[in-house]
Protein backbone atom coordinates (compact mmCIF):
# COMPACT_ATOMS: atom_id res chain seq x y z
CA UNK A 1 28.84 -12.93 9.25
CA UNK A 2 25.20 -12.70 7.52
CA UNK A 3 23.44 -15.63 8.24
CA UNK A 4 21.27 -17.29 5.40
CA UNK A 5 17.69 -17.73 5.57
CA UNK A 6 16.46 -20.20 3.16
CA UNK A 7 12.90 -20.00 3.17
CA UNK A 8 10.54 -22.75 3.22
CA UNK A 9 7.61 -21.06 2.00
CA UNK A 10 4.23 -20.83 4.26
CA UNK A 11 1.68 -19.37 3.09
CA UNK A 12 -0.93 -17.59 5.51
CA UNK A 13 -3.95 -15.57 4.90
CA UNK A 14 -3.11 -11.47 5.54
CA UNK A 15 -4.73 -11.12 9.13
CA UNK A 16 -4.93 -14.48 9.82
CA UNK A 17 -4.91 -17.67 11.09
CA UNK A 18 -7.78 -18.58 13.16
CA UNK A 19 -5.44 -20.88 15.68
CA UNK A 20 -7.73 -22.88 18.32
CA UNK A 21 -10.79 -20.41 19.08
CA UNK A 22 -13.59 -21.30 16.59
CA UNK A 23 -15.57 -17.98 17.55
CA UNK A 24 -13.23 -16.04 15.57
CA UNK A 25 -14.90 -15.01 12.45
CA UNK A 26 -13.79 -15.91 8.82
CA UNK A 27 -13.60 -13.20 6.45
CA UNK A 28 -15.45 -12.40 3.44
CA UNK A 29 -12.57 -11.60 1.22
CA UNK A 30 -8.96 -12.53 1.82
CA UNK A 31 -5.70 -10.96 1.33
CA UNK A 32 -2.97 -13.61 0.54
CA UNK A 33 0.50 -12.87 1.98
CA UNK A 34 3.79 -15.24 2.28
CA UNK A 35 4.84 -15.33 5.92
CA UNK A 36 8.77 -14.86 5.98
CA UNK A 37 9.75 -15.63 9.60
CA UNK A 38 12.49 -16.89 11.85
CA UNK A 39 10.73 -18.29 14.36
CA UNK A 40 7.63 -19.85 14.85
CA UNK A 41 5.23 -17.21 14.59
CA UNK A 42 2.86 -15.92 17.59
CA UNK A 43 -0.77 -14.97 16.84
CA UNK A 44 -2.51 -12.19 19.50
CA UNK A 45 -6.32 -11.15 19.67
CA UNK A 46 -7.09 -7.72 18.33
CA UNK A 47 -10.57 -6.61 19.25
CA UNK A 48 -12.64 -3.96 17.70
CA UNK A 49 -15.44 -1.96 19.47
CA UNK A 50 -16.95 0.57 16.94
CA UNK A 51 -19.99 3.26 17.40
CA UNK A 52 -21.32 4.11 14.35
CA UNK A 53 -23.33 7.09 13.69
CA UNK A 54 -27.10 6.83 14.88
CA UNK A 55 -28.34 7.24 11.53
CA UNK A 56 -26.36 3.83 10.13
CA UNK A 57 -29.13 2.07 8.43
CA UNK A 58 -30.26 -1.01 10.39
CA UNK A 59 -30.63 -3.10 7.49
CA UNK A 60 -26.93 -2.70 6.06
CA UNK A 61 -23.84 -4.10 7.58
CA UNK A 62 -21.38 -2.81 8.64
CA UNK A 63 -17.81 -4.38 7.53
CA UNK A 64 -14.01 -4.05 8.63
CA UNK A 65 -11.64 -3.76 6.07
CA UNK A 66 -7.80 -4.27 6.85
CA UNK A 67 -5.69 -3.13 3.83
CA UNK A 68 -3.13 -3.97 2.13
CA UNK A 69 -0.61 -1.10 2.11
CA UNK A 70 1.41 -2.01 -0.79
CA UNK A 71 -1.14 -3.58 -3.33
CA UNK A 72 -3.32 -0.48 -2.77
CA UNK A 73 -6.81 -0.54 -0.66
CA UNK A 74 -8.82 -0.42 -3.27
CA UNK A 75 -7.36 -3.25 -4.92
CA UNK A 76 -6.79 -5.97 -2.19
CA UNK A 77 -8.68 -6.02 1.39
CA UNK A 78 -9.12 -8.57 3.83
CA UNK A 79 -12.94 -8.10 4.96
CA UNK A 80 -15.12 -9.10 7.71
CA UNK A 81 -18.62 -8.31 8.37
CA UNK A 82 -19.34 -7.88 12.29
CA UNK A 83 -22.02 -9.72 14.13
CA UNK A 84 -25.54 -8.10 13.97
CA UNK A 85 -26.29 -6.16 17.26
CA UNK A 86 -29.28 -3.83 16.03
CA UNK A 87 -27.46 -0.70 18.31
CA UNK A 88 -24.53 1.56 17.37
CA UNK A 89 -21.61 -0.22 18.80
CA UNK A 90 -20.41 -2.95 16.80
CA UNK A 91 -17.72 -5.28 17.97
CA UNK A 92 -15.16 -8.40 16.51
CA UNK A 93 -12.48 -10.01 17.43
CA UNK A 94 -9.86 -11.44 15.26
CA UNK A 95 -6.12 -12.87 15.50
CA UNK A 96 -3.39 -10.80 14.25
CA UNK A 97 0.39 -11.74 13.84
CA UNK A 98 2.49 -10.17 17.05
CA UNK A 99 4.39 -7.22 16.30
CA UNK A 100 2.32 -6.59 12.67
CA UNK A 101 1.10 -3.39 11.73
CA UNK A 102 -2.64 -3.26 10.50
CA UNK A 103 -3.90 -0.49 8.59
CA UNK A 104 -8.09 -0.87 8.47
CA UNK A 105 -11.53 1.22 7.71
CA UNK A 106 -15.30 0.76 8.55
CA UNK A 107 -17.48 0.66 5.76
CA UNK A 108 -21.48 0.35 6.06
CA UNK A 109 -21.49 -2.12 3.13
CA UNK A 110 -18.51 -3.11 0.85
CA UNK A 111 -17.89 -0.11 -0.72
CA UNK A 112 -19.57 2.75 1.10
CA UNK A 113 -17.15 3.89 3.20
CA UNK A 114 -16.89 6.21 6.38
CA UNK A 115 -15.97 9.73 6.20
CA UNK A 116 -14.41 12.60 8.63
CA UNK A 117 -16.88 15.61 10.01
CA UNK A 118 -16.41 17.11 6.84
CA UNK A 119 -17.31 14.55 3.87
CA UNK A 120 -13.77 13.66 3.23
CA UNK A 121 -12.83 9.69 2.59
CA UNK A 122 -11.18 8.04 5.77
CA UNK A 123 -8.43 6.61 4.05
CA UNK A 124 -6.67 4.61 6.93
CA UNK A 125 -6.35 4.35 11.04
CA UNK A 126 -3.47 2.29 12.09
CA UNK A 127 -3.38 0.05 15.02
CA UNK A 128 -0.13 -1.35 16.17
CA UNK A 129 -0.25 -5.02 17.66
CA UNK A 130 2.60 -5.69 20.38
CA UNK A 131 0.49 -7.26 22.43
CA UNK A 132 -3.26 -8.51 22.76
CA UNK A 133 -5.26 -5.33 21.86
CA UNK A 134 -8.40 -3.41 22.09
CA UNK A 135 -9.59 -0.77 19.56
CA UNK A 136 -12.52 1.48 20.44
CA UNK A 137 -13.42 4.19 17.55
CA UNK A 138 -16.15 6.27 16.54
CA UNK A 139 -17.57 6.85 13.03
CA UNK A 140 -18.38 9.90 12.41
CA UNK A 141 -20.56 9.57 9.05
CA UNK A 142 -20.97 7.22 6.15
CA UNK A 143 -20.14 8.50 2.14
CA UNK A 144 -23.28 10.44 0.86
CA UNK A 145 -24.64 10.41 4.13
CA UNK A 146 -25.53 13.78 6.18
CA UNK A 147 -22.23 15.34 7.60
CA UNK A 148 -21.44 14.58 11.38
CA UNK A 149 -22.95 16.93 13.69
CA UNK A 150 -21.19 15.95 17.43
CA UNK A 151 -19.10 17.71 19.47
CA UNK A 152 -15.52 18.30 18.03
CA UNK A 153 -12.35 19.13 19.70
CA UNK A 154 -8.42 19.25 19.00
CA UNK A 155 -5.32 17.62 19.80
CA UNK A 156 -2.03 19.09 19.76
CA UNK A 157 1.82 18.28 20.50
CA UNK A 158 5.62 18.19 19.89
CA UNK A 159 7.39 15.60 18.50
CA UNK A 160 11.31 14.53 20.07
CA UNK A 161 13.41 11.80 20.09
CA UNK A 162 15.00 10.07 23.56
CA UNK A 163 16.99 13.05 23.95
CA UNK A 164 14.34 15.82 23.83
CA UNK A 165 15.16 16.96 20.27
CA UNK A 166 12.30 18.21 17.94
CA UNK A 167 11.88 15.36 15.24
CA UNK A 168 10.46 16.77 12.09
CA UNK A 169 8.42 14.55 9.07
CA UNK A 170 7.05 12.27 11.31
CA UNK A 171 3.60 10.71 10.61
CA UNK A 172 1.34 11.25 13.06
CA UNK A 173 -2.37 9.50 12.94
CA UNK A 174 -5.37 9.92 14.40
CA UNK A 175 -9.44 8.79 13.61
CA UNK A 176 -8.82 8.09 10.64
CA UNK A 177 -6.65 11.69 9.91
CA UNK A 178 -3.15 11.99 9.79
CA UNK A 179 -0.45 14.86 9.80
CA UNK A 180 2.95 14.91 9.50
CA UNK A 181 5.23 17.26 12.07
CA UNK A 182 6.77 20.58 11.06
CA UNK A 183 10.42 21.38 11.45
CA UNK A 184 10.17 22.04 15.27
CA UNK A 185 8.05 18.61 15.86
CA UNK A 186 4.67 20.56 16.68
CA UNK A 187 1.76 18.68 15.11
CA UNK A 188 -2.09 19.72 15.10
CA UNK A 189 -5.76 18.04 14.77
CA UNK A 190 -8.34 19.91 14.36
CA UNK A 191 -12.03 19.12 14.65
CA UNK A 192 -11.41 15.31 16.06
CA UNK A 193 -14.72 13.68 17.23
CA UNK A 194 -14.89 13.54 21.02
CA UNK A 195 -14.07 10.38 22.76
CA UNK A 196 -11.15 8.30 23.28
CA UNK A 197 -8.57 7.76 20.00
CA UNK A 198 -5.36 5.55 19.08
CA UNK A 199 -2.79 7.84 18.50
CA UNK A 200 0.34 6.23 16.22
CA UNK A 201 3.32 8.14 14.81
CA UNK A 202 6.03 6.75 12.23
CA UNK A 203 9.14 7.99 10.22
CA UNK A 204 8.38 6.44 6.81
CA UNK A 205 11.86 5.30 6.50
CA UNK A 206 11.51 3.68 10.09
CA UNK A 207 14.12 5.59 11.44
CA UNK A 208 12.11 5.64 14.54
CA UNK A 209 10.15 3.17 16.29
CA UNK A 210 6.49 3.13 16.17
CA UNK A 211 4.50 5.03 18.54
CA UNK A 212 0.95 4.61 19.85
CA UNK A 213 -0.90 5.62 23.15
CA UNK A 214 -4.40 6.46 23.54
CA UNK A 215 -5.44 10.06 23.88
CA UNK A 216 -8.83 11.58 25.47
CA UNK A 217 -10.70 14.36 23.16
CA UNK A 218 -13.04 16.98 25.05
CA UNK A 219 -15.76 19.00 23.67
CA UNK A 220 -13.99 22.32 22.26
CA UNK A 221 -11.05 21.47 24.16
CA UNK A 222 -7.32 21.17 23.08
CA UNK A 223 -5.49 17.83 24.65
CA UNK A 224 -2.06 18.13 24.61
CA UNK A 225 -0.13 14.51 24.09
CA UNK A 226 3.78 14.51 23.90
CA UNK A 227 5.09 11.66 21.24
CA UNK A 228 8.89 10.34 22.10
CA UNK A 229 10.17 8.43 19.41
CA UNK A 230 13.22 6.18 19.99
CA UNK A 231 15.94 5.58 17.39
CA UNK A 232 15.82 2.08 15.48
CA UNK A 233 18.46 -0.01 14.94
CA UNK A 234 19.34 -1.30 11.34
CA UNK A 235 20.57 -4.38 9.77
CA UNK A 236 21.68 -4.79 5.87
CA UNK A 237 18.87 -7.32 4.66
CA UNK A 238 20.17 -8.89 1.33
CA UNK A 239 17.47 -10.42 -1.13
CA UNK A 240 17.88 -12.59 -3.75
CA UNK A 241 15.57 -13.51 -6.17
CA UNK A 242 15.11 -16.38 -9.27
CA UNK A 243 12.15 -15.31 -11.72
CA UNK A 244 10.89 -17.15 -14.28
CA UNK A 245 12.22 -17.60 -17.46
CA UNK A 246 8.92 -17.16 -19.86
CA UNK A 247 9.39 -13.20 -19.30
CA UNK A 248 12.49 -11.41 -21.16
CA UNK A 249 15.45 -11.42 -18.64
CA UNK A 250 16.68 -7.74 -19.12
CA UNK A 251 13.11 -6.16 -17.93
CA UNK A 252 13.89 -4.18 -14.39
CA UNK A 253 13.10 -5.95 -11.58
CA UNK A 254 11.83 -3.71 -9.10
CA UNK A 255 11.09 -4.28 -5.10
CA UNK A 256 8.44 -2.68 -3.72
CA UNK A 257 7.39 -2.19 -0.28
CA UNK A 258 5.94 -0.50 2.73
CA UNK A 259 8.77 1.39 4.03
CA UNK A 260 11.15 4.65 2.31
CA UNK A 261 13.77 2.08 1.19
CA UNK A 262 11.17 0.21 -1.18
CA UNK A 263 9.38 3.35 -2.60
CA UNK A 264 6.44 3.27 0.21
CA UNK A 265 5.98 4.21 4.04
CA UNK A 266 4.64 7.48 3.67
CA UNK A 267 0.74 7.01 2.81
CA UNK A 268 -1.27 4.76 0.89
CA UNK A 269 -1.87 5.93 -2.48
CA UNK A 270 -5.55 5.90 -3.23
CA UNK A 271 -5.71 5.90 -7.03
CA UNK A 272 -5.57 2.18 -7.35
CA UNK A 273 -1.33 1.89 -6.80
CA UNK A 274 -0.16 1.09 -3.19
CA UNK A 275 3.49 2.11 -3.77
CA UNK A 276 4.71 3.49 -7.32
CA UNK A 277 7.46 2.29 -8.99
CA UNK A 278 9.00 5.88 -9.41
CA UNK A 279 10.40 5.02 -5.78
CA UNK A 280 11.04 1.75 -5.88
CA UNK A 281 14.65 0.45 -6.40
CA UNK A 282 16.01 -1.77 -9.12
CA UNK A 283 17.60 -5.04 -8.22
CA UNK A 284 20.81 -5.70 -10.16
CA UNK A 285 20.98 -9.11 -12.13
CA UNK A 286 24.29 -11.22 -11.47
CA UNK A 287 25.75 -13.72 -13.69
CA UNK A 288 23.53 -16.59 -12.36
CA UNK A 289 20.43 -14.75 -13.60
CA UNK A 290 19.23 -14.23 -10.42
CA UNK A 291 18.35 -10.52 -8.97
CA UNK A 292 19.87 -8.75 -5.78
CA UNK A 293 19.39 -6.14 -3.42
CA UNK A 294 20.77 -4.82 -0.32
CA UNK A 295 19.06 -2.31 2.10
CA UNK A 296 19.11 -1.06 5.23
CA UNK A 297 16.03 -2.04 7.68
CA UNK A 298 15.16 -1.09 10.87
CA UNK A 299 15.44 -3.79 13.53
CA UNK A 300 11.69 -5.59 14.59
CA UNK A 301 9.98 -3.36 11.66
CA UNK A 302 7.22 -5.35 9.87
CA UNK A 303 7.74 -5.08 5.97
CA UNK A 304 5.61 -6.18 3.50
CA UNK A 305 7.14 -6.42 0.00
CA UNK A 306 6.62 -8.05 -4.02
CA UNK A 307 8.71 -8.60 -5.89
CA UNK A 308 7.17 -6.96 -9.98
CA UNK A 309 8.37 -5.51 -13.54
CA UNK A 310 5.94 -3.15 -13.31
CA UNK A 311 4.52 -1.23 -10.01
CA UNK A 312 2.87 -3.44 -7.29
CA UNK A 313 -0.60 -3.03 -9.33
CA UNK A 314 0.46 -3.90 -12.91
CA UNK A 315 2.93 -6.83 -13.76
CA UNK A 316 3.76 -7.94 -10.17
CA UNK A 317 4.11 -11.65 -8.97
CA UNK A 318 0.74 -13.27 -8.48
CA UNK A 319 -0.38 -16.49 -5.86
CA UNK A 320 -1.12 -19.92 -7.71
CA UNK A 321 -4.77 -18.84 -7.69
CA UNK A 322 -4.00 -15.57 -9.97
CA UNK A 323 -4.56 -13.35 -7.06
CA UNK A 324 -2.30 -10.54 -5.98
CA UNK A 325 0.44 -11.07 -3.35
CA UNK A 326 2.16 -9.99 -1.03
CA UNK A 327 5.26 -10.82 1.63
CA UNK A 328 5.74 -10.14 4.75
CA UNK A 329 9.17 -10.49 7.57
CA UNK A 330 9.72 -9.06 11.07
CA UNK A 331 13.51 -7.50 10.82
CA UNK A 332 15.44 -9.52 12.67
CA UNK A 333 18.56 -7.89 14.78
CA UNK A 334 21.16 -9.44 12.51
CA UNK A 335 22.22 -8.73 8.91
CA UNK A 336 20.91 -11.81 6.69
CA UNK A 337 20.49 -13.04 2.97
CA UNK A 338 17.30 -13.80 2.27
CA UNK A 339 16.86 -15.97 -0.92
CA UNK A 340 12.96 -16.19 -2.75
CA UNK A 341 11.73 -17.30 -6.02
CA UNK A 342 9.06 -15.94 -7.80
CA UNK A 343 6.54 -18.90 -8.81
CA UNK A 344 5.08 -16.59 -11.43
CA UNK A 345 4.20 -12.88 -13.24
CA UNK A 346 0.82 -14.63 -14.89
CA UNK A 347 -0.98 -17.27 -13.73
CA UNK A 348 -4.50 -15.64 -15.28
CA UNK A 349 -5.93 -17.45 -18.08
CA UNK A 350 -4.83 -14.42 -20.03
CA UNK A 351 -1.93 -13.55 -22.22
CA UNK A 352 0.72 -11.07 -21.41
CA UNK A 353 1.17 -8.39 -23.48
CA UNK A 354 3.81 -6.67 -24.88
CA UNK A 355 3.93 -2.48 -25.46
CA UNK A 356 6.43 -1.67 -27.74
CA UNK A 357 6.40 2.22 -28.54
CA UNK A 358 8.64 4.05 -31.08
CA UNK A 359 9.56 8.03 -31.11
CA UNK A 360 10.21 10.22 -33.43
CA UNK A 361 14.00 11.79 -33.50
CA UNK A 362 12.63 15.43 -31.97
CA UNK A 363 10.85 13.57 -29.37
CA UNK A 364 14.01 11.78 -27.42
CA UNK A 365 14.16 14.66 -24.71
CA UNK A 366 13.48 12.29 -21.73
CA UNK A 367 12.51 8.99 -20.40
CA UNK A 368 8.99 7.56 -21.79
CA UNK A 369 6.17 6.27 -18.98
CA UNK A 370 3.17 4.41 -19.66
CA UNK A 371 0.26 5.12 -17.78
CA UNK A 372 -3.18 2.68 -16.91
CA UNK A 373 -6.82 3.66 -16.43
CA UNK A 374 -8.87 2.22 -13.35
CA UNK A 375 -11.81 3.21 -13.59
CA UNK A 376 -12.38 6.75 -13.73
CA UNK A 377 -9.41 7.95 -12.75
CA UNK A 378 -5.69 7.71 -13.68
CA UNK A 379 -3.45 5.13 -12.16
CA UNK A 380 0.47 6.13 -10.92
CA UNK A 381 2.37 6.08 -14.02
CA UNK A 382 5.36 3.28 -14.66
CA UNK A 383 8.58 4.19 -16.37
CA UNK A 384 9.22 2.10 -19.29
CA UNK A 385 12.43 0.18 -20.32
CA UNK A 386 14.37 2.11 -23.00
CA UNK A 387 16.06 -0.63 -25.47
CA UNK A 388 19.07 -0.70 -27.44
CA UNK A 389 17.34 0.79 -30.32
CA UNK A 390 16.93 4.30 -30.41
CA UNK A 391 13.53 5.65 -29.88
CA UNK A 392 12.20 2.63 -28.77
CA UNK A 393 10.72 1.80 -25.54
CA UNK A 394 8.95 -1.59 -24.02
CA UNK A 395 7.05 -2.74 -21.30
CA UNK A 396 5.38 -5.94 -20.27
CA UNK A 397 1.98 -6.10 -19.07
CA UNK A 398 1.38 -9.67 -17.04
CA UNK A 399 -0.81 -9.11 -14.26
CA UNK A 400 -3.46 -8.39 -13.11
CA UNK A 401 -5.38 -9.40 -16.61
CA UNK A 402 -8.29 -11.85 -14.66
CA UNK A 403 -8.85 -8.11 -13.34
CA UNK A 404 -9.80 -6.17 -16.52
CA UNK A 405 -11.18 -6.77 -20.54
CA UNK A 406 -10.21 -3.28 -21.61
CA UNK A 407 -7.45 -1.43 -20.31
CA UNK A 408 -6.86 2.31 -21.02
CA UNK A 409 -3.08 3.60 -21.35
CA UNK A 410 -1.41 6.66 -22.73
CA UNK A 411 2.08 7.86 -22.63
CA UNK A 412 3.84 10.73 -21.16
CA UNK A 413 7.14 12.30 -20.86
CA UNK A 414 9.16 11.77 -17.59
CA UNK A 415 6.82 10.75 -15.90
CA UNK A 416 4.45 13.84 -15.54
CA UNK A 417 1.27 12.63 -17.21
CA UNK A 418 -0.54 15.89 -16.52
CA UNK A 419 1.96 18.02 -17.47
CA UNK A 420 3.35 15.66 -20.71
CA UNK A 421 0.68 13.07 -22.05
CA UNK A 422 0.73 12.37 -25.58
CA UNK A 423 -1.41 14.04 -27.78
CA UNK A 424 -2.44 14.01 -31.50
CA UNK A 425 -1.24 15.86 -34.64
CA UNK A 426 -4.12 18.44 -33.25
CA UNK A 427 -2.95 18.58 -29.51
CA UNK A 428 -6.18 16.53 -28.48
CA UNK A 429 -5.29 14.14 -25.36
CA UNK A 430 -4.93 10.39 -26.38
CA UNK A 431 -6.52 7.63 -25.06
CA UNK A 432 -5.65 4.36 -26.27
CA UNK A 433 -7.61 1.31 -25.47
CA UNK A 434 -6.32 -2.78 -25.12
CA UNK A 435 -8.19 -5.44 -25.27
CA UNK A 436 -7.32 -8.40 -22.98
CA UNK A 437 -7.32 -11.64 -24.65
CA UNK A 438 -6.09 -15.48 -24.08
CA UNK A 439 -3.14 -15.59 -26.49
CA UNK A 440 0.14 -13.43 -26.36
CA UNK A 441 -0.15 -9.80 -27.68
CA UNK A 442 2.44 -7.64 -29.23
CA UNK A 443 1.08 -3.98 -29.18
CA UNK A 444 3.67 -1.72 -31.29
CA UNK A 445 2.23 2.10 -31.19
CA UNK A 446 3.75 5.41 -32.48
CA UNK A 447 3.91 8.71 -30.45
CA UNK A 448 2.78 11.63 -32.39
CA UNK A 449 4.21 14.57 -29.77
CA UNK A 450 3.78 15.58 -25.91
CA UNK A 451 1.64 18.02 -25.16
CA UNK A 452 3.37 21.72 -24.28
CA UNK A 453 2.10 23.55 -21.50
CA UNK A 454 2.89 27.14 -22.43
CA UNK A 455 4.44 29.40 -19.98
């Protein structure tokens, strides 16, 4: 028998209440999440002890960022700046929800962030918080700073489940680096800083439970750590959700989360889009208008999940104070109905807007995508919602508008914007540009062809 959860809706700042101890620091920024539990929730003290490289400017802080997995990092961080100590270890403590997951960077001001020993953007390390923790790390090097010089060394291992079997696809994180296991479980870091590390391995659909130990690196020596992964347990978790009724009612609805079964859990996608909506499932409306879906979750797994119409960048649900947002449950060991609303898609000061594109008759060989600009680079692509008229395609843009004034789209076929984007009668790529305003907007454009990348 699935037992019903009806929610009475909390709402918590991502990483976290500051309970009793008035020495824990308050971020700078703050992530907003709605706390989905069935119990009163337990808060634990993660510390952080961090050397940074020797030539860290002394005048700069240095900041932790913990990220927000679904949204996207570069859209929506929780940040706090650690106490001056004028030396190169920096420490904080903060509280954490038991049993969450927190994915977090350094950066020596807000947006310069650290790199590995070769220049590359760290784009996560993972700690996972079962109990009260301690996290010691080691930046190597800041962006457009010189290159790390240390000592470097390498870690290596296999990969098996409780039975000794070989366990292929598996995540497998380290400083900041990550790798995912072959097809006989071996896995391989090269050129890891020396010191000790937090070691964490996952199966993006959670298949597994989460791993983590500590591992030792020497100077140009191979450490050899073993990772057992145990099964998970799942449950069928059914949501239900009311939206509003100010957006058309036949628009997908799509979940998306950080796990397989939403369209996330393998990395965070670092183009402005935490998890694309080319993965994420489609809830199926019932009679009563509201939207359901049923999936399969591992048992104790922390998921954090929206509920959008577009990807969980563009046209998601949004906090009361226009902000993005973002849920969060611990699995429990039972199947369970879990019934939300959705307050609202826009609560900017800006009007939604409306893309309404037409084709041509020798164009209808596939499914149309739209496809946004942040700033320089490309966004993930969203499909768009084909309507009964033929050649005609829509999608809604509602959030997040207090974000931008001018948003760049274009079009594509199927979802391959580099292969397919639109182009003009001349083949030239097209750009098109919208301007945000305060009232409604009905955009109606006309695709002229897709370009064709000749064999």
């Amino acid at each position: 028998m699935k037992r019903i959860l009806w929610l009475s809706l909390v709402v918590v700042i991502l990483v976290f209440l500051t309970g009793c101890d008035t020495t824990i620091p308050q971020p700078t920024e703050e992530a907003q999440i709605d706390s989905v539990f069935l119990e009163p929730e337990q808060h634990i003290r993660l510390t952080f002890n961090v050397h940074v490289p020797l030539n860290t400017p002394s005048d700069q802080p240095i900041y932790l960022h913990l990220l927000d997995e679904v949204t996207g990092a570069e859209m929506n961080s929780t940040i706090y700046q650690f106490p001056a100590t004028g030396e190169d270890l920096y420490s904080i403590s903060i509280n954490v929800p038991l049993d969450s997951v927190v994915l977090y960077r350094y950066s020596n001001n807000t947006n310069s962030f650290e790199v590995d020993y070769q220049g590359n953007l760290v784009q996560h390390r993972i700690v996972d918080c079962y109990q009260h923790t301690v996290v010691d790390d080691t930046v190597v090097g800041w962006a457009g700073q010189p290159l790390y010089a240390g000592n470097l060394g390498r870690l290596s291992g296999i990969v098996t489940d409780d039975a000794g079997q070989p366990v292929s696809d598996v995540v497998v994180t380290i400083a900041g680096m990550e790798t995912i296991s072959d097809e006989y479980g071996n896995y391989l870091f090269q050129f890891l800083p020396i010191g000790t590390h937090n070691i964490v391995a996952y199966a993006p659909d959670g298949s597994y439970q989460l791993f983590q130990q500590q591992a030792t690196i020497g100077t140009e020596l191979e450490t050899k750590a073993s990772i057992t992964m145990n099964r998970s347990d799942f449950v069928q978790v059914e949501f239900v959700v009311e939206i509003p009724d100010d957006i058309l009612q036949a628009i997908p609805v799509r979940m998306v989360g950080n796990i397989k079964q939403l369209g996330g859990g393998s990395d965070v996608i670092w183009d402005g889009v935490g998890v694309s909506a080319a993965n994420a499932p489609i809830m199926t409306r019932g009679a009563d208008g509201k939207h359901r879906l049923t999936v399969e979750l591992p048992v104790g797994a922390e998921i954090h999940y929206k509920y959008t119409l577009g990807d969980s960048v563009w046209s998601a649900e949004q906090s009361d104070s226009a902000k993005f947002y973002t849920r969060r449950m611990i699995v429990p060991d039972q199947d369970i109905v879990i019934e939300e609303t959705v307050q609202t898609w826009n609560n900017s000061d800006y009007g939604a807007v409306s893309l309404i594109t037409f084709l041509p008759e020798e164009l209808r060989n596939g499914s149309v995508w739209i496809q946004f600009r942040y700033g320089p680079d490309w966004m993930e692509p969203m499909p768009m919602w084909e309507t009964e008229e033929p050649g005609k395609w829509f999608a809604v843009l509602t959030s997040p508008l207090n974000e931008f004034v001018n948003v760049k789209y274009r079009y594509c076929l199927d979802g391959d914007c580099d292969e397919y984007p639109e182009t003009n009668e001349d083949g030239y790529l097209i750009q098109r540009n919208l301007e945000i305003l305060p009232e409604i907007q009905n955009i109606e454009d006309e695709l002229i062809a897709w370009r064709v990348v000749q064999p």
